[in-house]
N, C-alpha and C. Protein backbone atom coordinates (compact mmCIF):
# COMPACT_ATOMS: atom_id res chain seq x y z
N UNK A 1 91.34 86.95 105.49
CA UNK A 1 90.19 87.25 104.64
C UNK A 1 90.27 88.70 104.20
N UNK A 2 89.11 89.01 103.37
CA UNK A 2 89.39 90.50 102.95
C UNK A 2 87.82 91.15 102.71
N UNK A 3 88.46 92.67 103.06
CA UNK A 3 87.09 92.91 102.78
C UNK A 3 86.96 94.00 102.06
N UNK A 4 85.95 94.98 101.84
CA UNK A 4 86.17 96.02 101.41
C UNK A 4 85.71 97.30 101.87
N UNK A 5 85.73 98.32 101.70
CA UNK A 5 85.93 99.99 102.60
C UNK A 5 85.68 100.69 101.32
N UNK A 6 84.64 101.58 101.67
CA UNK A 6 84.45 102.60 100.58
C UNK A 6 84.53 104.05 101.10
N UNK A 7 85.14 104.64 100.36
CA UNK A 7 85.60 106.11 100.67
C UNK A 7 84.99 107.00 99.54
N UNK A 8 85.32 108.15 99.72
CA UNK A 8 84.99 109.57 99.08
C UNK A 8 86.22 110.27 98.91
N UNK A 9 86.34 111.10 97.92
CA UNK A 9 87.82 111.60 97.22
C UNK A 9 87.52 113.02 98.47
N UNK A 10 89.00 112.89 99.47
CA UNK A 10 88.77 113.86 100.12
C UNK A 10 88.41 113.44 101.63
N UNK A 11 88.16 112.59 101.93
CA UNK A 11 87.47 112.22 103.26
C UNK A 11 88.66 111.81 103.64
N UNK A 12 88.41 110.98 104.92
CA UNK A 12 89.49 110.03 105.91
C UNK A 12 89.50 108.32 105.58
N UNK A 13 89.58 107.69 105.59
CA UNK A 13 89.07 106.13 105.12
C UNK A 13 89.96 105.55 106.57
N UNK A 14 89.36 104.32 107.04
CA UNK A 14 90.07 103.69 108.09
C UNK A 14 90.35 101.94 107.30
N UNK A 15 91.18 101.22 107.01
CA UNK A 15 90.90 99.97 106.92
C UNK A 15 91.49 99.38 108.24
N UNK A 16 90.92 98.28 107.91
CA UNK A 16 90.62 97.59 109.73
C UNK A 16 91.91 96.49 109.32
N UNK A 17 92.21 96.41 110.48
CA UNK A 17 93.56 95.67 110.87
C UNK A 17 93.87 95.08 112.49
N UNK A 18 93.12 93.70 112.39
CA UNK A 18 93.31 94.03 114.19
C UNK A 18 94.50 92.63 114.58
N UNK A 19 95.72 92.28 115.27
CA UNK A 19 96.61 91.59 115.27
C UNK A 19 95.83 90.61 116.56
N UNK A 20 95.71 90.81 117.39
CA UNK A 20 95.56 90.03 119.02
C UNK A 20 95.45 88.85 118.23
N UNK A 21 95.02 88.51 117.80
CA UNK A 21 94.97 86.91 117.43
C UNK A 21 96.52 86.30 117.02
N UNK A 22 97.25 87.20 116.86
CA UNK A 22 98.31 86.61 116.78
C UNK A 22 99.61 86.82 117.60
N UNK A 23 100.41 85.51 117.77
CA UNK A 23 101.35 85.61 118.40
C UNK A 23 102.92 86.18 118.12
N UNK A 24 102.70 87.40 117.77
CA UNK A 24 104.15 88.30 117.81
C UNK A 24 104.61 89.03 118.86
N UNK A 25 105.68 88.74 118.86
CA UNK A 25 106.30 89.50 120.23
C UNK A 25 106.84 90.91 119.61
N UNK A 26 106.70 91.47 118.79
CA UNK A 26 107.73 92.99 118.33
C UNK A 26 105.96 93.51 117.55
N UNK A 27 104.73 94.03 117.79
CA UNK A 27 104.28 94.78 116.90
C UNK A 27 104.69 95.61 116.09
N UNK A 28 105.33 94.74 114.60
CA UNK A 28 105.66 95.55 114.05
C UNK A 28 105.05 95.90 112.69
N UNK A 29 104.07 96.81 112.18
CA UNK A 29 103.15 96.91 111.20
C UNK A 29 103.62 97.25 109.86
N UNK A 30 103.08 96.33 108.77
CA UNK A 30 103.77 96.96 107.41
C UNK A 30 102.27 96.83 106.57
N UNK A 31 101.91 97.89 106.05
CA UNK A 31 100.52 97.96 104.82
C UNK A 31 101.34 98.30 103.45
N UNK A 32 100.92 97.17 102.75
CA UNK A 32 101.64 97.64 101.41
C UNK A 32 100.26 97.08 100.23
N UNK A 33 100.92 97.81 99.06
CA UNK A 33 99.78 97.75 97.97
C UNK A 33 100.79 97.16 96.89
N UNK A 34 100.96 95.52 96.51
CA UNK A 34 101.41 94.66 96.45
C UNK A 34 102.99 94.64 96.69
N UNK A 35 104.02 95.29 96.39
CA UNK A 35 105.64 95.35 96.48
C UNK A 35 105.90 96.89 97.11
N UNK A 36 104.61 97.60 96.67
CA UNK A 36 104.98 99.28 97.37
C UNK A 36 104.54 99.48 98.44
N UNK A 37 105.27 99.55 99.57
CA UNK A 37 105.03 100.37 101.08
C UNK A 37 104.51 101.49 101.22
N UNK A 38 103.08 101.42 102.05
CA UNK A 38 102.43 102.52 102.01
C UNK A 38 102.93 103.05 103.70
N UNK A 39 102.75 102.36 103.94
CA UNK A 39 103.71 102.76 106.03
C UNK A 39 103.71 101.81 106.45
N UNK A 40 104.60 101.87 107.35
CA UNK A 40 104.77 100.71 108.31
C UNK A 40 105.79 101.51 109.64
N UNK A 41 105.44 100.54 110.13
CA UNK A 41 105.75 101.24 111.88
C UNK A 41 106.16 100.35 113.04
N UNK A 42 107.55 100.41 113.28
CA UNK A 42 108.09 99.61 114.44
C UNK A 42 108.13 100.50 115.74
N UNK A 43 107.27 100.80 116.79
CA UNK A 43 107.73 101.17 117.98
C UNK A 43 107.42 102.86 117.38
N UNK A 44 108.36 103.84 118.10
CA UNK A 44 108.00 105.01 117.15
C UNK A 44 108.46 105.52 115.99
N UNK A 45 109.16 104.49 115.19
CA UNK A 45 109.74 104.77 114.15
C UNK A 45 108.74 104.58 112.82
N UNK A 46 108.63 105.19 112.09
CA UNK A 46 107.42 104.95 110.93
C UNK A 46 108.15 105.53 109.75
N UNK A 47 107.45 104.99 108.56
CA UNK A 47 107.69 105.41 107.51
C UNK A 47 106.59 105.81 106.89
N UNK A 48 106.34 106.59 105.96
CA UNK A 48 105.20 106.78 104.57
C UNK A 48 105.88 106.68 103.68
N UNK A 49 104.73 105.60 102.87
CA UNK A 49 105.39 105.71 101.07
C UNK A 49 105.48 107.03 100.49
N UNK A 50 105.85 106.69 99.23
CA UNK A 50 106.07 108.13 98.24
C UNK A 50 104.72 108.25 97.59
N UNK A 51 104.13 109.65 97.98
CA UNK A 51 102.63 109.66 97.29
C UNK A 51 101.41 109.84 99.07
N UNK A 52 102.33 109.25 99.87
CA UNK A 52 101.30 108.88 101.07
C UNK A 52 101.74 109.93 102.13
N UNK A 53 103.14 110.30 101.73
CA UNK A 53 103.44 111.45 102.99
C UNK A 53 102.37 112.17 103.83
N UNK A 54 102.33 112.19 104.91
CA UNK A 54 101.35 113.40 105.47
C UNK A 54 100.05 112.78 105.91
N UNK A 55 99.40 111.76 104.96
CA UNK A 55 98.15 110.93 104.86
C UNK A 55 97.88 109.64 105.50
N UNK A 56 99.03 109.21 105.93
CA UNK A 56 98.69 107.52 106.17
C UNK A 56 99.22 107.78 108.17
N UNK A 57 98.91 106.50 109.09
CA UNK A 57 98.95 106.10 110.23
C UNK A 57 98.64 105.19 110.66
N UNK A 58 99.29 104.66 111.40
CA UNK A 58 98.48 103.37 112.25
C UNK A 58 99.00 104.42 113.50
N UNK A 59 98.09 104.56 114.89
CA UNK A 59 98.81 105.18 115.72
C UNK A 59 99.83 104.61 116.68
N UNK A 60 100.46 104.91 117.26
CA UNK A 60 101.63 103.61 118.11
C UNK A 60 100.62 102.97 119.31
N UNK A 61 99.71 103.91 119.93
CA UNK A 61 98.94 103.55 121.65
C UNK A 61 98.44 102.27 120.51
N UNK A 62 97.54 102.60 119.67
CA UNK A 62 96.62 101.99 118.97
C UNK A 62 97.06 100.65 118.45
N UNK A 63 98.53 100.44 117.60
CA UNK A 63 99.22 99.75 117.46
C UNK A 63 99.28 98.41 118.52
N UNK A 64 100.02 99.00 119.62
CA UNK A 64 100.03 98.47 120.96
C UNK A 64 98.81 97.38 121.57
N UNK A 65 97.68 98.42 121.62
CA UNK A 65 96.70 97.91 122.08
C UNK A 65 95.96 96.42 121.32
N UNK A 66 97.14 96.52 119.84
CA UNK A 66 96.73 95.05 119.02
C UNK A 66 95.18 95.50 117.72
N UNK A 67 95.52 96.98 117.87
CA UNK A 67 94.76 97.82 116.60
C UNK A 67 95.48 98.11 115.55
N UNK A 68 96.00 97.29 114.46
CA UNK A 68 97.08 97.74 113.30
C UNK A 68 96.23 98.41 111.97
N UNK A 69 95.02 98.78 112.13
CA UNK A 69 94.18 99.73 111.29
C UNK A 69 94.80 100.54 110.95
N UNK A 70 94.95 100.41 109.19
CA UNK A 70 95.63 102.25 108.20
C UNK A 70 94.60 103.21 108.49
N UNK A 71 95.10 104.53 108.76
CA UNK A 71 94.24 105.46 108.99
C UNK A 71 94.59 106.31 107.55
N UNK A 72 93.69 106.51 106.67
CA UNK A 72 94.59 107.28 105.06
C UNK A 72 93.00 108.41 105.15
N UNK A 73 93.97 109.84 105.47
CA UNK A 73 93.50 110.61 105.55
C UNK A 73 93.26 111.39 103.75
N UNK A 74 92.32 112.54 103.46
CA UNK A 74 92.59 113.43 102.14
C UNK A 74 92.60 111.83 101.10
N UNK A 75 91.61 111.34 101.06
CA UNK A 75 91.59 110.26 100.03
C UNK A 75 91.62 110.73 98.83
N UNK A 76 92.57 110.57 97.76
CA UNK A 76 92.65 110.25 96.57
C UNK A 76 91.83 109.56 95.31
N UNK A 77 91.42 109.89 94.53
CA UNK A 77 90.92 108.48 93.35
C UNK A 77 92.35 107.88 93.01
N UNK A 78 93.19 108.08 93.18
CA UNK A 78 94.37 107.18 92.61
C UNK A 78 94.80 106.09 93.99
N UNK A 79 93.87 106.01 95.17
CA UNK A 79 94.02 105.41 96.04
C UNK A 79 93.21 104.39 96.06
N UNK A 80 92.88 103.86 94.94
CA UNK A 80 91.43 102.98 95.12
C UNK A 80 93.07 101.84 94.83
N UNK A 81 92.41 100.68 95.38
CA UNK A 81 93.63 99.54 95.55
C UNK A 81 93.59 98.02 96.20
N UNK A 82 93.90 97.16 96.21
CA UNK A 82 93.90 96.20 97.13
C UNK A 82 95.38 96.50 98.10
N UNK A 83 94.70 96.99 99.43
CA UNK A 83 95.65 97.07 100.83
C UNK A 83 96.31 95.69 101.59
N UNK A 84 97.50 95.42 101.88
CA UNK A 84 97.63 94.37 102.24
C UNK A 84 98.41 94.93 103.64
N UNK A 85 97.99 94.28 104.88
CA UNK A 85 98.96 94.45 106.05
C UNK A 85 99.42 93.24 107.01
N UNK A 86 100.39 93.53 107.33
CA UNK A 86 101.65 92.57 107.69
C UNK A 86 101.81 92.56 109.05
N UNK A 87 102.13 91.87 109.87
CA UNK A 87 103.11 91.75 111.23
C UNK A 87 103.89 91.12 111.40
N UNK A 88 104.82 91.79 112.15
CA UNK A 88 106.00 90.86 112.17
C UNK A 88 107.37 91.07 111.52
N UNK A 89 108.71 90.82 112.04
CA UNK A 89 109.72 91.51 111.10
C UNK A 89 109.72 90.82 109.58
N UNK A 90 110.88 91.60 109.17
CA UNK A 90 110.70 91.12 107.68
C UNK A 90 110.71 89.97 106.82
N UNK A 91 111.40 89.08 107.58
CA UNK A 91 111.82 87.77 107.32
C UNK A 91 110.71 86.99 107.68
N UNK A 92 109.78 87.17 108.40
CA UNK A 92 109.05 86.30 108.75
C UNK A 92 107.25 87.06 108.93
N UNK A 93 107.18 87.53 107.97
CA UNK A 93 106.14 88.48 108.20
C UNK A 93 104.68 87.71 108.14
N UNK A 94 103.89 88.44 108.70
CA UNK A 94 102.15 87.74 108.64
C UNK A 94 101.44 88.42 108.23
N UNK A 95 100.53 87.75 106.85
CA UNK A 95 99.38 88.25 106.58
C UNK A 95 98.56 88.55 107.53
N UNK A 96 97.99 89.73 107.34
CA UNK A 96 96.94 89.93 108.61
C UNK A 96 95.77 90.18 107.92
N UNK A 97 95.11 91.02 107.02
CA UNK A 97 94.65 91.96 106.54
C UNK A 97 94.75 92.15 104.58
N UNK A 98 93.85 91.83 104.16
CA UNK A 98 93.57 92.57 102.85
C UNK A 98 92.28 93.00 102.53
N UNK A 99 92.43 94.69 102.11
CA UNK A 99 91.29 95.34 102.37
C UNK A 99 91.55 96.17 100.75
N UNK A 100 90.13 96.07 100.55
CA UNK A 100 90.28 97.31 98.94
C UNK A 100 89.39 97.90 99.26
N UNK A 101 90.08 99.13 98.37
CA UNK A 101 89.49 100.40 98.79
C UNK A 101 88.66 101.23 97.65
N UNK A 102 87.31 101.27 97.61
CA UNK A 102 86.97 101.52 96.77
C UNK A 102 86.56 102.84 96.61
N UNK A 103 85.41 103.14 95.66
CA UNK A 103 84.36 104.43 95.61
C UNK A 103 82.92 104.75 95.30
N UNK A 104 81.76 104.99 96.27
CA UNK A 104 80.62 105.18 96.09
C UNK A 104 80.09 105.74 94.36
């Protein structure tokens, strides 16, 4: 399902992402905004998209604990979007999560 999150240009925004309901053995997190990778994170290895450097997280404890929530810090207006996040390796990945992000 999906929902939506409203932010302020400049603030922190959290979208919610929670896995336990599902059965993967590798937490491995991917948020993308339809074909473009905004981060994703296997274990302690992570990436940020281009544009997201510096701004985006899921944390690893947090990860773990079956919390796959984007943390997108310094919000943007060019960040307003439909968020989509994933588990699971690539070949076989799971919708978890679609969240848009809007503005008051």
């Amino acid at each position: 399902y999906s929902q939506s999150v409203s932010a302020q240009v400049g603030s922190t925004a959290v979208l919610p992402c929670d896995w336990r309901h599902l059965s993967i053995q590798t937490p491995h997190v991917e948020w993308s905004i339809g074909r473009e990778i905004v981060f994703k994170r296997l274990g302690k290895e992570s990436f940020q998209g281009k544009g997201y450097e510096g701004r985006v997280d899921v944390p690893e404890e947090e990860l773990l604990k079956g919390n796959c929530s984007l943390v997108l810090k310094k919000v943007k207006a060019t960040d307003k979007a439909l968020y989509s996040s994933y588990m699971g390796e690539e070949n076989t990945k799971t919708l978890v999560h679609a969240v848009k992000l809007f503005f008051r």
